[in-house]
Protein backbone atom coordinates (compact mmCIF):
# COMPACT_ATOMS: atom_id res chain seq x y z
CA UNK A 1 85.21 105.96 82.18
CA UNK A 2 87.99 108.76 82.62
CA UNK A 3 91.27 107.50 83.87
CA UNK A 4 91.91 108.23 87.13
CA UNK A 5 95.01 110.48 88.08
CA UNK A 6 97.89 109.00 89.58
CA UNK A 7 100.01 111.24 91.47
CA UNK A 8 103.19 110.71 93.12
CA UNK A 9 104.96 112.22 95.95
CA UNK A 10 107.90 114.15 96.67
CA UNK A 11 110.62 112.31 99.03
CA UNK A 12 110.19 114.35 102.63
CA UNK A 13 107.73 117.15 101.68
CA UNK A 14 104.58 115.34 101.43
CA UNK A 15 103.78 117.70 97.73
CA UNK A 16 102.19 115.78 95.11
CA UNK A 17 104.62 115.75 92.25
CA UNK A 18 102.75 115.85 88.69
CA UNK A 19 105.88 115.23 86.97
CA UNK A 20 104.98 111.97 85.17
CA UNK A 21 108.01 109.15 85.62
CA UNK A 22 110.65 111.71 87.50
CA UNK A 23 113.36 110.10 88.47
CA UNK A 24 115.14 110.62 92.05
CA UNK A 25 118.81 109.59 92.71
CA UNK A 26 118.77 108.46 96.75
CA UNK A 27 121.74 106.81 98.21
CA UNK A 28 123.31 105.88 95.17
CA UNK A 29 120.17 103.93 93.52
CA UNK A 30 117.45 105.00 91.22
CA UNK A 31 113.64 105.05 92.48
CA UNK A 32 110.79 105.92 90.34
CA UNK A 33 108.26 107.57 91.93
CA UNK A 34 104.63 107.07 91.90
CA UNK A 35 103.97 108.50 88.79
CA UNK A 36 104.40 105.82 86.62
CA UNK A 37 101.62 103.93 87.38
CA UNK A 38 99.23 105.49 84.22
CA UNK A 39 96.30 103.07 85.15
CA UNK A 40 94.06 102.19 88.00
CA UNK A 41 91.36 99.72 88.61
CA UNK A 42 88.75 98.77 90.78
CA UNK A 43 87.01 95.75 90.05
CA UNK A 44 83.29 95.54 92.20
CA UNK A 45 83.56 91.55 91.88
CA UNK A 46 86.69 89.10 91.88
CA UNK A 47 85.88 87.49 88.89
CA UNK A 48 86.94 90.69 87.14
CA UNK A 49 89.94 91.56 89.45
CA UNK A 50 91.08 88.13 88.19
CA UNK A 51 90.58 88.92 84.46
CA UNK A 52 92.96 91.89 85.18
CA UNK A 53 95.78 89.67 87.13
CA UNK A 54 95.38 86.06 85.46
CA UNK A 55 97.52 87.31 82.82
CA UNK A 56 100.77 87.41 85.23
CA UNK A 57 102.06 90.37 83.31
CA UNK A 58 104.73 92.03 85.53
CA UNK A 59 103.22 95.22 84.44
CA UNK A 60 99.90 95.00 86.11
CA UNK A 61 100.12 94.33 90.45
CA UNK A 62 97.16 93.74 92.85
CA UNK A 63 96.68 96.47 96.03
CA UNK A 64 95.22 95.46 98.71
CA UNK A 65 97.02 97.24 101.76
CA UNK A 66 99.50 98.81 99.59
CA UNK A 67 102.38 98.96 102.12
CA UNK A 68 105.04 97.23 100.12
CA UNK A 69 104.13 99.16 96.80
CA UNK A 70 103.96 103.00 98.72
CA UNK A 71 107.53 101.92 99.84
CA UNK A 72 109.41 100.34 96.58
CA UNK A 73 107.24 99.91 93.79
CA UNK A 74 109.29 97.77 91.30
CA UNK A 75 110.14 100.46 87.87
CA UNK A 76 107.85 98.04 85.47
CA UNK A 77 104.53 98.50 87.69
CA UNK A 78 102.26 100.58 85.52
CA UNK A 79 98.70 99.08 86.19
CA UNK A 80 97.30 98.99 89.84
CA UNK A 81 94.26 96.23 90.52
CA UNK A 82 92.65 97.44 93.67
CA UNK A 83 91.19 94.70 95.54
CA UNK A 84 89.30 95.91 98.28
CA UNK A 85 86.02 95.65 96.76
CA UNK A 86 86.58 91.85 94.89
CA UNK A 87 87.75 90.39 98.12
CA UNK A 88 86.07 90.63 101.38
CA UNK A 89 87.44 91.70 104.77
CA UNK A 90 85.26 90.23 107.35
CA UNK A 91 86.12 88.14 110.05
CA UNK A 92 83.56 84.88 110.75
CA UNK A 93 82.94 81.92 113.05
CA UNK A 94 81.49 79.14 111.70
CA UNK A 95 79.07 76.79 113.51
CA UNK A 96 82.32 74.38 114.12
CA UNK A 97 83.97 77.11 115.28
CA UNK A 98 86.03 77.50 112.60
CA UNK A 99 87.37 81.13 112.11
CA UNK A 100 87.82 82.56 108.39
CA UNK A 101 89.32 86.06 107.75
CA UNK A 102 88.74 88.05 104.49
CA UNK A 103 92.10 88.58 103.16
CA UNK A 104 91.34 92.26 103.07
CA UNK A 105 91.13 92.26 106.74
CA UNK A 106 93.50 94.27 108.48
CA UNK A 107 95.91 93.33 111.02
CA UNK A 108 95.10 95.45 113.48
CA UNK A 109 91.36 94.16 112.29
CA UNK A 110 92.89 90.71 113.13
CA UNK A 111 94.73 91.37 116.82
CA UNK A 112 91.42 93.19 117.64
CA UNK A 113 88.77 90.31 116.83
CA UNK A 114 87.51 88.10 119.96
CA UNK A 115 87.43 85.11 118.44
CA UNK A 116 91.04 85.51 116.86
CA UNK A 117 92.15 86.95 119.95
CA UNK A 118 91.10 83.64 121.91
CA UNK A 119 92.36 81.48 119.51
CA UNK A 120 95.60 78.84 120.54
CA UNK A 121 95.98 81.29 123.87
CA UNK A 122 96.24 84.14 122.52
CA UNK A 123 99.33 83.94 120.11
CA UNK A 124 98.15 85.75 116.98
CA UNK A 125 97.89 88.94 119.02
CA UNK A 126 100.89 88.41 121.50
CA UNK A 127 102.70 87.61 117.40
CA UNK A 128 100.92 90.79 115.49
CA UNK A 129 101.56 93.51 118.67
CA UNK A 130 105.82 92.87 117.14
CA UNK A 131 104.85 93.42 113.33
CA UNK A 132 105.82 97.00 112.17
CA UNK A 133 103.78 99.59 113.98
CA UNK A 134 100.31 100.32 114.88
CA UNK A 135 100.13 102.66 111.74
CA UNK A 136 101.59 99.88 109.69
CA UNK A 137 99.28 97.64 110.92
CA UNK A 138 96.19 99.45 110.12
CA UNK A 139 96.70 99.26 106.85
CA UNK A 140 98.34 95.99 105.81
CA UNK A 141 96.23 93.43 105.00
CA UNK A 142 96.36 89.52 106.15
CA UNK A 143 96.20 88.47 102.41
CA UNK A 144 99.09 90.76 100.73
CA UNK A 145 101.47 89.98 103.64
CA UNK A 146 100.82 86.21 103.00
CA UNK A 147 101.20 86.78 99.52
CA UNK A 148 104.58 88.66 99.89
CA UNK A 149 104.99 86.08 102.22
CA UNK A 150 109.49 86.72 102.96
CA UNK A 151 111.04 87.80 106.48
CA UNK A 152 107.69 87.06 108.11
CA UNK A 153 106.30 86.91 111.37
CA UNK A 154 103.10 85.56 110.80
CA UNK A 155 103.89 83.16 108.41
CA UNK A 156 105.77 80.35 111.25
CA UNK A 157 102.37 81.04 113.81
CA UNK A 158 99.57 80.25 111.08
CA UNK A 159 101.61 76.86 109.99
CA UNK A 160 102.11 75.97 114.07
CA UNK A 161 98.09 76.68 113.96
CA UNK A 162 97.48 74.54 110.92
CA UNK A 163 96.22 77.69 108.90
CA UNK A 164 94.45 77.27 105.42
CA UNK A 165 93.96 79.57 102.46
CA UNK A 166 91.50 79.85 100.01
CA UNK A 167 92.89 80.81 96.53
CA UNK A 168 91.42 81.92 93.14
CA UNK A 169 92.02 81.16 90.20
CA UNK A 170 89.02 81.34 87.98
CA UNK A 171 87.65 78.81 90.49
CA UNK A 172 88.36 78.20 94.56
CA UNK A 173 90.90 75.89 95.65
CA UNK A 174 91.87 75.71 99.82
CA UNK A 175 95.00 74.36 100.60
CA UNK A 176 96.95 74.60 104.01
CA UNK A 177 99.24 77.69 104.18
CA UNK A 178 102.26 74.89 104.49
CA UNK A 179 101.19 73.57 101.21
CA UNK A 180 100.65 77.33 99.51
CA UNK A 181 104.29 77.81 100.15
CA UNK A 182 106.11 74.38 99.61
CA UNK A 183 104.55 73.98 96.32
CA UNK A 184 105.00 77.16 94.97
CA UNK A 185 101.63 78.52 94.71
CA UNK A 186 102.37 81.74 95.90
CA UNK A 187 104.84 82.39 92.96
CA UNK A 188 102.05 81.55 90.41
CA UNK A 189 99.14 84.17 89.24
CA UNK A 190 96.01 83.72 91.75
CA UNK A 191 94.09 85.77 94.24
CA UNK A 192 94.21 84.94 97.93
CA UNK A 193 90.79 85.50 99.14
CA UNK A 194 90.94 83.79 102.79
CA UNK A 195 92.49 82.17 105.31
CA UNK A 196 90.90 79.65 107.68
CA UNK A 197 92.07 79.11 111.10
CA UNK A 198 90.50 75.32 112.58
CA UNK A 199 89.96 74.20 115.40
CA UNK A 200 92.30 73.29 117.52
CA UNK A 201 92.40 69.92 120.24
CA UNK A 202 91.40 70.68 123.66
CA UNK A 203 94.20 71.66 126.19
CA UNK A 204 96.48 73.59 123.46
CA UNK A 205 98.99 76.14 124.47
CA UNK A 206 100.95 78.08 122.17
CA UNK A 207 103.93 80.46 122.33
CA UNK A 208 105.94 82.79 119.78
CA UNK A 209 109.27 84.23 120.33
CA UNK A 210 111.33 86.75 118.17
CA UNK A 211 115.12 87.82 117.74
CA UNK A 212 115.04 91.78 115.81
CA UNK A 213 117.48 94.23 115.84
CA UNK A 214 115.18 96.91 116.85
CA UNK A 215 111.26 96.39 117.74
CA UNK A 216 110.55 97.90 114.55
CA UNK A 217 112.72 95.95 112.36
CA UNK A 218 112.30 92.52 110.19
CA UNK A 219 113.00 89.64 112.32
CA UNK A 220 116.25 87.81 111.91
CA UNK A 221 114.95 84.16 113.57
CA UNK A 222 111.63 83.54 115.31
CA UNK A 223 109.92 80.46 116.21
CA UNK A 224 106.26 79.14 117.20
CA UNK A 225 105.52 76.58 118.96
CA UNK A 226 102.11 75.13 119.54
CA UNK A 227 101.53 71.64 121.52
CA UNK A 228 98.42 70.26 122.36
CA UNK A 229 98.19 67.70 125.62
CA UNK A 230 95.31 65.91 124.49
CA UNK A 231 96.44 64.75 121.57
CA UNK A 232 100.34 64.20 122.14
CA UNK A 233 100.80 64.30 118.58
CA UNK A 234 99.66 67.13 118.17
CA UNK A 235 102.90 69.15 118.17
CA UNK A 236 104.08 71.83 115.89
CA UNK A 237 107.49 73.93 115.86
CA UNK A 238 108.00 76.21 112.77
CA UNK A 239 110.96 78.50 112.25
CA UNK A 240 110.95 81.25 110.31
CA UNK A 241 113.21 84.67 108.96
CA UNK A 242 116.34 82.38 108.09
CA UNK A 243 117.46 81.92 104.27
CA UNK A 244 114.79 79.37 103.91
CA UNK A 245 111.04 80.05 103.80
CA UNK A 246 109.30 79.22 106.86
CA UNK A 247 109.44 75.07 107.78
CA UNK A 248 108.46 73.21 110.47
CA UNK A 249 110.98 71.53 112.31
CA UNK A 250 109.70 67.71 111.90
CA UNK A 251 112.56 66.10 113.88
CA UNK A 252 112.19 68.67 116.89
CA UNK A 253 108.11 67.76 116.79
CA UNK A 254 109.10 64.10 117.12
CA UNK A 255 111.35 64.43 120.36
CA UNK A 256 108.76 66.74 122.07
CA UNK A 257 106.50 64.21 121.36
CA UNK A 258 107.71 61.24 122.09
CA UNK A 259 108.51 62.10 125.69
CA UNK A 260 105.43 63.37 126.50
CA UNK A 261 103.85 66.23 128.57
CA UNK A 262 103.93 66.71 132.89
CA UNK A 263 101.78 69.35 134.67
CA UNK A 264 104.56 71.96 134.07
């Protein structure tokens, strides 16, 4: 099979730029452009994606929306693994009513869905109408942004919703999104494949705020909150964008519910 072509492209003028590894000064730093990626794959099955990435070489990255690497692709990157054909993108209900999303699915994909759109009143698409733009937003995928997983809005609303992911690693494992983080599976070779939203307690409300410089920009603090009155236990309050990785706020959760809930 003939290797594919990679071509980069100049800063401002949209021209493909042929020149293999040029290297642009801007603003004092040195970027690489896209020419330096030499190979490009496109595994039909994720058994084979994961013979490519299981490695962890630094050398070799997975695409799947491709936002963060068309922006700043780190000067080692050489070998591209796209994913969109070894991981799906549909979105499903399941007889419980459980809700799974391909990691490949989209945001917009996401915001757009019925089901996801009903789910915990409406918070995943009140939470994904702030993230970048609609153009960003067509293209990013659910999986990669868990993955990259820093400065996040939709990390701190899928742990208030009790989110799970499905990861591979030669086999399946599903874990809560929570645990993905805390115990560092993220940082480790694997490919997310899922996530699982479950379902929730009857009479469950949910809310998400954000504090940005601009509308556009990475959030400096947000917060979800989700609190479910038929099951005063039920109470979740995660805060994310500070120096620490998304965490829930266990002592907060424990005054909320200890005093309980009035019609209000």
């Amino acid at each position: 099979m003939e290797r594919p072509r990679v071509l980069g492209c100049h800063p401002g003028g949209g021209r493909p730029d042929r020149r293999a590894h040029r290297v642009l000064q801007r603003g004092g730093g040195t970027v690489v452009t896209r020419t330096q990626i030499d190979t490009y794959h496109l595994p039909p099955r994720l058994e084979g994606a994961w013979a490519l990435l299981r490695s962890g070489d630094p050398r070799v990255r997975a695409v799947s929306g491709g936002t963060d690497l068309t922006i700043a692709c780190p000067p080692e990157v050489t070998t591209l693994v796209d994913l969109s054909q070894a991981v799906p993108a549909q979105i499903t209900v399941g007889d419980d009513g459980e809700i799974e999303i391909g990691a490949m699915a989209t945001l917009t994909a996401m915001s757009q869905h019925p089901a996801v759109a009903a789910h915990a009143t409406g918070v995943i698409p009140e939470m994904l109408f702030h993230v970048g733009s609609p153009l960003l937003r067509n293209v990013c995928t659910i999986g990669g942004h868990l993955v990259r997983g820093k400065l996040s809005d939709v990390v701190p609303v899928l742990i208030a919703l009790d989110a799970e992911v499905t990861i591979h690693r030669g086999g399946d494992t599903r874990l809560t999104l929570a645990e993905y983080y805390g115990r560092g599976h993220h940082e480790q070779p694997h490919v997310l494949t899922a996530v699982h939203l479950p379902v929730l307690p009857p009479q469950t409300g949910s809310a998400f705020l954000r504090f940005a410089r601009t509308a556009f920009d990475f959030p400096l603090a947000n917060c979800c909150a989700r609190i479910s009155r038929a099951d005063g236990s039920a109470v979740r309050i995660v805060i994310g964008a500070v120096p620490q990785r998304d965490q829930r706020a266990f002592e907060a959760e424990a005054i909320v519910a200890s005093r309980g809930f009035d019609d209000a």
